[in-house]
Protein backbone atom coordinates (compact mmCIF):
# COMPACT_ATOMS: atom_id res chain seq x y z
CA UNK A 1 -72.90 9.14 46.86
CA UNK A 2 -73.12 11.16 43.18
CA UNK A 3 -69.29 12.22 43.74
CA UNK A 4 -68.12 8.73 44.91
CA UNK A 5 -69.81 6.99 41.78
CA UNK A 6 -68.55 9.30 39.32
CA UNK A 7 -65.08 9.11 40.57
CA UNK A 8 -65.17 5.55 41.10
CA UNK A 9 -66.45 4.86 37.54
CA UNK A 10 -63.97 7.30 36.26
CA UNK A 11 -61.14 5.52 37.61
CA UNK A 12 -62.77 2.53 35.56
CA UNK A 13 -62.34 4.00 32.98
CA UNK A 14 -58.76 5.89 33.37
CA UNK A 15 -57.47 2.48 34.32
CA UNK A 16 -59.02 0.04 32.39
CA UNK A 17 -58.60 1.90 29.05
CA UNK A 18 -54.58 2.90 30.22
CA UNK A 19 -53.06 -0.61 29.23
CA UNK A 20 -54.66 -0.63 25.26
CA UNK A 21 -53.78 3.22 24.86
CA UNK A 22 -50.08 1.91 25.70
CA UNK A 23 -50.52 -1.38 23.45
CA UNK A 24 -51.98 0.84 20.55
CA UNK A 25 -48.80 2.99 20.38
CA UNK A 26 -46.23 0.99 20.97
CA UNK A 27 -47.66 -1.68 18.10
CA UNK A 28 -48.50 1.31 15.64
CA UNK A 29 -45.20 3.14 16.40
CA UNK A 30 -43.06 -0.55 16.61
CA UNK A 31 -44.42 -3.30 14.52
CA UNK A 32 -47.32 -1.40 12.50
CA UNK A 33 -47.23 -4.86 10.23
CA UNK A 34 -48.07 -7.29 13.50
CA UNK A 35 -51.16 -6.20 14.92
CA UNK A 36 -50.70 -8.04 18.52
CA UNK A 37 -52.39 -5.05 20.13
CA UNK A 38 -55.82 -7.12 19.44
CA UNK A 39 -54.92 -10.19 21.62
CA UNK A 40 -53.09 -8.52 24.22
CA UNK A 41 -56.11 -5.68 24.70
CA UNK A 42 -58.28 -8.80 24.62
CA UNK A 43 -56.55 -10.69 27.36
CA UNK A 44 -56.39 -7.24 29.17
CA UNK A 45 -60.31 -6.85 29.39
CA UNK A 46 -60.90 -10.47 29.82
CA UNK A 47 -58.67 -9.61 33.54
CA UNK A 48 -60.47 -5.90 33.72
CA UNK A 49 -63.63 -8.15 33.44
CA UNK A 50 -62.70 -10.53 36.03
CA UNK A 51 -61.65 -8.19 38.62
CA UNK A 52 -64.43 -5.81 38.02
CA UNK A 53 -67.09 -8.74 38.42
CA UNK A 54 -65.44 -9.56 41.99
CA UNK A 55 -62.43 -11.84 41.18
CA UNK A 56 -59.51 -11.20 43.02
CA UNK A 57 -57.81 -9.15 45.92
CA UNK A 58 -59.43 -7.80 48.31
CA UNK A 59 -61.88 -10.27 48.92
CA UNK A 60 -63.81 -8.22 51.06
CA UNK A 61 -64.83 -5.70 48.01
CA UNK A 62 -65.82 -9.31 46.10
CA UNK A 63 -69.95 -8.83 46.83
CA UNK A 64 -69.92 -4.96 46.50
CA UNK A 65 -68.04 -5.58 43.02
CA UNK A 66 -70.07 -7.95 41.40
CA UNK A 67 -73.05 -6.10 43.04
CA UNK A 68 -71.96 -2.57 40.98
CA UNK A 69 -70.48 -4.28 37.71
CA UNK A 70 -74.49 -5.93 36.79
CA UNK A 71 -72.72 -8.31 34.81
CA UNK A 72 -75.87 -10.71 35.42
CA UNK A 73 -76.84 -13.56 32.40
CA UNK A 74 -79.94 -13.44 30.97
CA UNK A 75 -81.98 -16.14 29.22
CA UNK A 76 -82.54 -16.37 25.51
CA UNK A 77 -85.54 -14.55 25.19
CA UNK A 78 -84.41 -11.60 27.10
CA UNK A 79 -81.39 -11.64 25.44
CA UNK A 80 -83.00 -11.42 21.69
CA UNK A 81 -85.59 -9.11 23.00
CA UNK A 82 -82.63 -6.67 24.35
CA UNK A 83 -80.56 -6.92 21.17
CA UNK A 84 -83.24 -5.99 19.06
CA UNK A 85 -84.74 -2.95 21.39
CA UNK A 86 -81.24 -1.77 22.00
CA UNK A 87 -80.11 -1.88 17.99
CA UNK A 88 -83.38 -0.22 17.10
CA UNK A 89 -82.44 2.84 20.15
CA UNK A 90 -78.94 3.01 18.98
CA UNK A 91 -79.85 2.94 14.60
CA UNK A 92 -82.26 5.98 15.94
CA UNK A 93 -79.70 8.08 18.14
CA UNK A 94 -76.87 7.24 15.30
CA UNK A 95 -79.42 9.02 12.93
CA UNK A 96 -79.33 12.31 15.02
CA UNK A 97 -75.47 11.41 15.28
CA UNK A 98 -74.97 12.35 11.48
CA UNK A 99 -78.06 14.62 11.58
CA UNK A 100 -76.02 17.23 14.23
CA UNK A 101 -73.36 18.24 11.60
CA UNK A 102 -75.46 19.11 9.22
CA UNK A 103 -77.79 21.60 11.51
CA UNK A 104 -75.28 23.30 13.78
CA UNK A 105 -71.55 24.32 13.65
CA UNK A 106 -69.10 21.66 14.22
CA UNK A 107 -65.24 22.48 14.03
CA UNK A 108 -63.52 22.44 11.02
CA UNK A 109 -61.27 19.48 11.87
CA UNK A 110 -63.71 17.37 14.40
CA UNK A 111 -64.19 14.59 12.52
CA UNK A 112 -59.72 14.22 11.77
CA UNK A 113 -58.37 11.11 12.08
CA UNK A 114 -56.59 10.78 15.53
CA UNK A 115 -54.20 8.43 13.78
CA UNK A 116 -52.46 8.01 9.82
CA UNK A 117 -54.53 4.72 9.28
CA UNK A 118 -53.24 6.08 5.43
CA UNK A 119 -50.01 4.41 6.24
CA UNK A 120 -50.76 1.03 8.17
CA UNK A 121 -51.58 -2.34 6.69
CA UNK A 122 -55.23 -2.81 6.13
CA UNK A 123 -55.57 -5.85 8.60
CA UNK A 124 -53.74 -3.41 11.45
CA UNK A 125 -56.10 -0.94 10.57
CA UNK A 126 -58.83 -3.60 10.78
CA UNK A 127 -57.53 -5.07 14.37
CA UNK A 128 -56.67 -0.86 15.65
CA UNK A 129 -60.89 -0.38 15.32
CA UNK A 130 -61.87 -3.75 16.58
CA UNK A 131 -59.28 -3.09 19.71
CA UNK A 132 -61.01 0.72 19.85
CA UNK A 133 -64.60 -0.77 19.89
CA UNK A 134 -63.84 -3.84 22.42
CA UNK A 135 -62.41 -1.20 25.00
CA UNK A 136 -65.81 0.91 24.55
CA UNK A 137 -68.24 -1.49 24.58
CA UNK A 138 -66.49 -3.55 27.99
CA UNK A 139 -65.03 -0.54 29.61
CA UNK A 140 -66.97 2.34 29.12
CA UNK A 141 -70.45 0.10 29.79
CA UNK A 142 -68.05 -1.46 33.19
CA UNK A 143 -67.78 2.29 34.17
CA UNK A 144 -70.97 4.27 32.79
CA UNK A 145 -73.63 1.94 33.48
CA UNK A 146 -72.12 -0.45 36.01
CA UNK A 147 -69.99 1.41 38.65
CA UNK A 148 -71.36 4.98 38.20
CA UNK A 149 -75.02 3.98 37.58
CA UNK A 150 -75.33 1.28 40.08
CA UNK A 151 -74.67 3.20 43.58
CA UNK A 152 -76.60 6.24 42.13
CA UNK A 153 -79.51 4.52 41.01
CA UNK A 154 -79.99 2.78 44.41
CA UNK A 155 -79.61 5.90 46.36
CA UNK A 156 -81.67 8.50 44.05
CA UNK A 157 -83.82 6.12 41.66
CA UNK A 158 -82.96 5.01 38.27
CA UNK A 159 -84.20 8.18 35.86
CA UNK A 160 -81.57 10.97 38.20
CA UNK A 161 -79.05 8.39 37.64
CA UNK A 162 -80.21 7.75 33.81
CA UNK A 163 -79.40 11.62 33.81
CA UNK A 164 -76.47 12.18 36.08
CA UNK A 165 -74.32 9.21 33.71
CA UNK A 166 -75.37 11.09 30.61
CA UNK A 167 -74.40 14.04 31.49
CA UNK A 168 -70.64 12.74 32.57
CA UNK A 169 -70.40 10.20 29.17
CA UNK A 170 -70.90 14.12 27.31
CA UNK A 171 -68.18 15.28 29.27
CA UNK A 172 -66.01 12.24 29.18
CA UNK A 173 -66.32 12.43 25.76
CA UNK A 174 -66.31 16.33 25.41
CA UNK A 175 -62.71 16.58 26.58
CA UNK A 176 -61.51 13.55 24.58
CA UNK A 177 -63.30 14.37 20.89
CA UNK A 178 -62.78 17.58 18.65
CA UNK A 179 -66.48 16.90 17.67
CA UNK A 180 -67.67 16.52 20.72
CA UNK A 181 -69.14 20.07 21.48
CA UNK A 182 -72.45 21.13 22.97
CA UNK A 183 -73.88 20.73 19.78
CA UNK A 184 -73.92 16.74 20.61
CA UNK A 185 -75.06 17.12 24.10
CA UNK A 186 -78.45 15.80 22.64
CA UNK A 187 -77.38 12.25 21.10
CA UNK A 188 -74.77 11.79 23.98
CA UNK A 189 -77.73 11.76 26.44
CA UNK A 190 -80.12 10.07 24.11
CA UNK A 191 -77.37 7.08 24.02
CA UNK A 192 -76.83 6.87 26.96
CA UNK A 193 -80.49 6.91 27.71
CA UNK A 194 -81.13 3.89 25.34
CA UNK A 195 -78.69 1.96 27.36
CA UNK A 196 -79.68 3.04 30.35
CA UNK A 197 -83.27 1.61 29.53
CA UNK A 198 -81.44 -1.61 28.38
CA UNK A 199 -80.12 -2.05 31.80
CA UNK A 200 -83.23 -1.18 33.66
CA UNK A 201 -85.37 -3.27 31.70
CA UNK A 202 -83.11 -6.21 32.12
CA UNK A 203 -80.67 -5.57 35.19
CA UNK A 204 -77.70 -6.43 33.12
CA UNK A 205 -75.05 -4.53 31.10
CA UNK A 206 -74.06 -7.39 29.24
CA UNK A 207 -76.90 -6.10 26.22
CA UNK A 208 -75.13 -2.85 26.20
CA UNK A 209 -71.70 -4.05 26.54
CA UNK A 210 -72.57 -6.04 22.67
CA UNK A 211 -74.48 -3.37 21.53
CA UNK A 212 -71.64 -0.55 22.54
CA UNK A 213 -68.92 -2.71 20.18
CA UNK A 214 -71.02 -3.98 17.53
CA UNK A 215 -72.02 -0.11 16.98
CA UNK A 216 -68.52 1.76 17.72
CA UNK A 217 -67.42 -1.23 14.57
CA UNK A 218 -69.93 -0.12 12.33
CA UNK A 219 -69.53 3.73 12.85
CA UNK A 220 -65.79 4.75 13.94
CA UNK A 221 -65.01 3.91 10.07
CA UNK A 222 -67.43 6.04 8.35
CA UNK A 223 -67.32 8.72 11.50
CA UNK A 224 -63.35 9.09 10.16
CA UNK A 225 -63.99 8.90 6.65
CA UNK A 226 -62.55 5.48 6.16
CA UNK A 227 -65.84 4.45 4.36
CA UNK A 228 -67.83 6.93 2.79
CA UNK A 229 -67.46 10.50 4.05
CA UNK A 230 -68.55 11.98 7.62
CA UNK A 231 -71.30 14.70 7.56
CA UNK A 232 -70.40 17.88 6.77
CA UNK A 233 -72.11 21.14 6.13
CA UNK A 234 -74.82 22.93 7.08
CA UNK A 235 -77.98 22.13 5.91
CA UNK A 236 -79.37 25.72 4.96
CA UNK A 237 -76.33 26.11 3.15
CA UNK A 238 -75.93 23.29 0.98
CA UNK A 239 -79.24 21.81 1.03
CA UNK A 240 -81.04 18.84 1.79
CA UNK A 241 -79.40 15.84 0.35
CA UNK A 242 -79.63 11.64 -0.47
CA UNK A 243 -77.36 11.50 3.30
CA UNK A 244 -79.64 13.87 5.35
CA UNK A 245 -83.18 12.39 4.19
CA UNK A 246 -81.66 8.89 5.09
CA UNK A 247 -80.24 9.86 8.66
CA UNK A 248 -83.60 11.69 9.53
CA UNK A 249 -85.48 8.48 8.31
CA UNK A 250 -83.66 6.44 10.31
CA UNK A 251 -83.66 8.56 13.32
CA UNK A 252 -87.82 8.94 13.08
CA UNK A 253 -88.04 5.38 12.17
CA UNK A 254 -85.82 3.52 14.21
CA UNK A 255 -86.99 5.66 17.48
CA UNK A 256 -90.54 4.80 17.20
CA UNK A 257 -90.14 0.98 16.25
CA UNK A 258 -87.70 1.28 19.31
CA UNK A 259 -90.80 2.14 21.85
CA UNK A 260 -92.52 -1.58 21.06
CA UNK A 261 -89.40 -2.93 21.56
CA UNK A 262 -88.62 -2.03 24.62
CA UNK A 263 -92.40 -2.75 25.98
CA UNK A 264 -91.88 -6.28 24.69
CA UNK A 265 -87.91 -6.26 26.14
CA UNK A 266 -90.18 -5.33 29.84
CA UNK A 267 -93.01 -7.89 29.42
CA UNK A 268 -90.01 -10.82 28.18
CA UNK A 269 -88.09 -10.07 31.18
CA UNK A 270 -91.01 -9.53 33.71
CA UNK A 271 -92.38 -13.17 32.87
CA UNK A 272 -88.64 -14.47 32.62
CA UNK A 273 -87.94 -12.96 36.04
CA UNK A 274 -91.28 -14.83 37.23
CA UNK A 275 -90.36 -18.13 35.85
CA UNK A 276 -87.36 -18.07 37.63
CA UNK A 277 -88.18 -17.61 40.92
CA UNK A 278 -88.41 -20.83 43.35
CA UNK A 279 -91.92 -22.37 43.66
CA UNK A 280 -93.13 -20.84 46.85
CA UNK A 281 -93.27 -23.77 49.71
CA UNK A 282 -96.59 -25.66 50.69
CA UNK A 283 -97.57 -26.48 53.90
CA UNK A 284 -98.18 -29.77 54.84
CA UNK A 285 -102.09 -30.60 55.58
């Protein structure tokens, strides 16, 4: 069951992120002025989505599909509730993010730019991350916590699944990124973990698929050096600065306001979950 998940959510990913590679290219390397990589990669997941959630051939798989994806909507309150747990998790595992460079050895060239953004049009630049952060937060939440989670955690219980998806989004992400070393194994399983919780507490990835984008957005740009600069040096040889006192603030801070938050995000859904059941049936006198 571990080996079918992992494979199936890898082919999630592999295909669901091919298409948008192939759009990227071709509209950097063709028409770097047009950006119509955005609208195609967003009529691309809007189909990924689709299919993924049981639309389509074979209709057999529909059921099993839907079942995997968790694509289930939640009410208002849960949805606030989720937002604000998960944004508090993910400010607190972005603080150990730009905490790790400064207090192990990271390669020289990990944080690179994979592409000359230098020589694009800011509004291709602009629609390059948004396309980036849209195939993270739908694909790699479709594949991570739907289709590899989902068959795991009903065979082996939700924290061994929790664990089995972390490890794999290190090592999805390990063979992929320069910085990406053991040195991050740490924050790769704390974020996953903080979505992991988002989907337990609420039985949905929709949370994490907003969360996932919203975040990539914010960070990507000053992860590349596009604003600001990325961490860099080792604390015991350059010494604690302005950037390492506000990462470990936010890390300590953000992780325990996080624990509340997801207590309330459990209580919100439990009595939401309540509500909507059916009124149970009364006999006749």
């Amino acid at each position: 069951m571990v080996v079918r998940a992992i494979l199936v959510g890898e082919l999630v990913l592999s295909a669901g992120g091919l298409l948008p590679d192939l759009f990227m290219v071709a509209n950097l390397k063709l028409t770097p002025r047009i950006p119509w990589l955005l609208p195609a990669t967003a009529a691309w997941l809007w189909l990924c989505w689709r299919y993924l959630n049981g639309w389509g051939w074979p209709r057999g798989t529909a059921a099993a599909r839907r079942r995997d994806l968790r694509a289930l909507p939640l009410p208002g309150p849960v949805w606030r509730c989720s937002l604000a747990a998960g944004a508090l998790g993910i400010a607190s595992v972005t603080g150990l993010a730009f905490l790790t460079p400064r207090l192990s050895e990271i390669p020289r060239d990990a944080f690179k730019l994979p592409l000359d953004f230098a020589a694009l049009p800011w509004w291709t630049t602009a629609a390059t991350l948004l396309t980036i952060s849209a195939v993270a937060g739908v694909i790699e939440e479709a594949g991570f916590r739907g289709y590899m989670l989902s068959p795991i955690e009903r065979r082996h219980g939700w924290a061994p699944a929790i664990l089995i998806v972390g490890l794999m989004f290190f090592l999805d992400h390990h063979l992929s990124h320069a910085y990406a070393t053991f040195a991050f194994l740490p924050f790769f399983l704390a974020v996953s973990t903080v979505h992991g919780l988002l989907v337990y507490c609420t039985r949905s990835i929709l949370p994490s698929v907003v969360l996932h984008a919203v975040a990539d957005a914010l960070i990507i740009p000053v992860q590349y050096g596009l604003l600001g600069n990325p961490p860099n040096g080792l604390v015991w040889k350059t010494g604690i600065d302005r950037g390492f006192l506000i990462a470990l603030a936010a890390f300590l801070a953000c992780g325990l306001a996080a624990v509340p938050a997801f207590r309330r995000l459990a209580a919100v859904t439990a009595v939401a979950a309540v509500a909507g059941r059916p009124a149970p049936e009364v006999p006749d006198a």
